[in-house]
Protein backbone atom coordinates (compact mmCIF):
# COMPACT_ATOMS: atom_id res chain seq x y z
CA UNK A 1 0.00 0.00 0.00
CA UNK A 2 1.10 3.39 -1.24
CA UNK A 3 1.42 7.04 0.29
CA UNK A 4 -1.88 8.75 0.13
CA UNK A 5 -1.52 12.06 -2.38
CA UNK A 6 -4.30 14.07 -0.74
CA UNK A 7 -6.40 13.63 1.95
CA UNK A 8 -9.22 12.42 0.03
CA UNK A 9 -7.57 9.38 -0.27
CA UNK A 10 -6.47 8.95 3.01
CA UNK A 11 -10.16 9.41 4.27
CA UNK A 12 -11.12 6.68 1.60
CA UNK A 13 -8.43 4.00 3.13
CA UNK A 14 -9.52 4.63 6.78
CA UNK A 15 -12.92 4.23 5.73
CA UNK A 16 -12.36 1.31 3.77
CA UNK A 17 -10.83 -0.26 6.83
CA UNK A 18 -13.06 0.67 9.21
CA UNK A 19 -15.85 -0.93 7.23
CA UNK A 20 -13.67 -3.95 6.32
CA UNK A 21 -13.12 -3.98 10.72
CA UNK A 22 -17.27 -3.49 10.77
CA UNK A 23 -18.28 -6.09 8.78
CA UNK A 24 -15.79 -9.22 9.85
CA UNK A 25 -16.92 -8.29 13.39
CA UNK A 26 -20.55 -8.99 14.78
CA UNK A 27 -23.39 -7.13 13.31
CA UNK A 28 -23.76 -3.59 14.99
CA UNK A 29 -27.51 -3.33 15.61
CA UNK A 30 -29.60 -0.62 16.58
CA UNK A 31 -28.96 -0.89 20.50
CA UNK A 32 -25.27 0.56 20.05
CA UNK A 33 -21.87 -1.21 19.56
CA UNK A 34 -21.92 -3.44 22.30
CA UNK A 35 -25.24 -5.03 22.06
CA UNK A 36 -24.21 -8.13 19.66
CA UNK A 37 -21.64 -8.77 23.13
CA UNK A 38 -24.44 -8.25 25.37
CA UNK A 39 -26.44 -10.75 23.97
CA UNK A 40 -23.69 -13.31 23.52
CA UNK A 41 -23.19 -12.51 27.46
CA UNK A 42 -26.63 -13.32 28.18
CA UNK A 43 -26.25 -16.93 26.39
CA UNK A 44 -22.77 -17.49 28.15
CA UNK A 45 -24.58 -16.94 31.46
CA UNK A 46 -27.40 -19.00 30.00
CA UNK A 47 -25.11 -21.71 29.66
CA UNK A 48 -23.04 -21.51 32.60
CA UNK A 49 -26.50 -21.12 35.19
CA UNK A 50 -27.89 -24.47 33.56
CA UNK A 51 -24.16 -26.33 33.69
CA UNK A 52 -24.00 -24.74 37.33
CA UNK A 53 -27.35 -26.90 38.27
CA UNK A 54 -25.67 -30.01 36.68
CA UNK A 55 -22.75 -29.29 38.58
CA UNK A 56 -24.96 -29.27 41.75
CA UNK A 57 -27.16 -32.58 40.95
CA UNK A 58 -23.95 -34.29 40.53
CA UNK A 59 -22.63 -33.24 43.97
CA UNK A 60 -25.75 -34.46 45.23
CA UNK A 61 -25.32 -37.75 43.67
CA UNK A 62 -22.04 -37.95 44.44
CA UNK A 63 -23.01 -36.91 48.07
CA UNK A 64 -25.93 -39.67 48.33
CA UNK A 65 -23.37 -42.46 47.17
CA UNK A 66 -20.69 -41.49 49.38
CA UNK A 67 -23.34 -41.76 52.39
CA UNK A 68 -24.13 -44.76 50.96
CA UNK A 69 -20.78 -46.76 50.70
CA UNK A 70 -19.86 -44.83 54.02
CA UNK A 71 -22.99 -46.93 55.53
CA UNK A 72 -22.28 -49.74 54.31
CA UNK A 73 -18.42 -49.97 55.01
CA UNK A 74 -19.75 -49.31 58.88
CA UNK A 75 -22.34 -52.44 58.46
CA UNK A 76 -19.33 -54.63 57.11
CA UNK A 77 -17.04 -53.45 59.80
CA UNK A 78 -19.68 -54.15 62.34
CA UNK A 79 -20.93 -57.39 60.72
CA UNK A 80 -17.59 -58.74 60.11
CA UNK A 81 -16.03 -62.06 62.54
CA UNK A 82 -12.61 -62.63 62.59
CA UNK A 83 -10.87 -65.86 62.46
CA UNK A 84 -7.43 -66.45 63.61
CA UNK A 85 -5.54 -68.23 60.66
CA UNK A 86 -4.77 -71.87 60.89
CA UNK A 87 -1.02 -72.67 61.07
């Protein structure tokens, strides 16, 4: 890319890369600059809220079964006899 001559053409490659900059980003709708972001946000947050309550029913899961084993490893321990080996 050459030296601009006047300032016409400088105006004309600025502009040509700011539109080139405007249309490989996001759409700009009418809300502003920053509303294409805003609603990406909101999905991100979407997301992570419903992966946050899978995160929790699998605690509780986990939880349950960990009550579970920690029962039964007491019932085995209480339940269990024993025996001198035989020499």
């Amino acid at each position: 890319m050459g030296w601009a001559t006047n300032h016409d053409d400088v105006f004309q490659q600025r502009k040509k890369k700011k539109w080139i900059k405007q249309t490989s980003d996001e759409p700009i709708n009418e809300s502003g600059i920053g509303a294409s972001r805003d609603s990406l946000n909101q999905d991100l947050v979407a997301k992570l809220a419903a992966k946050d309550s899978e995160i929790s029913e699998l605690q509780q899961v986990i939880f349950l079964q960990w009550v579970r084993l920690t029962e039964l490893r007491n019932y085995v321990r209480e339940t269990q006899t024993y025996q001198t080996p035989i020499l």
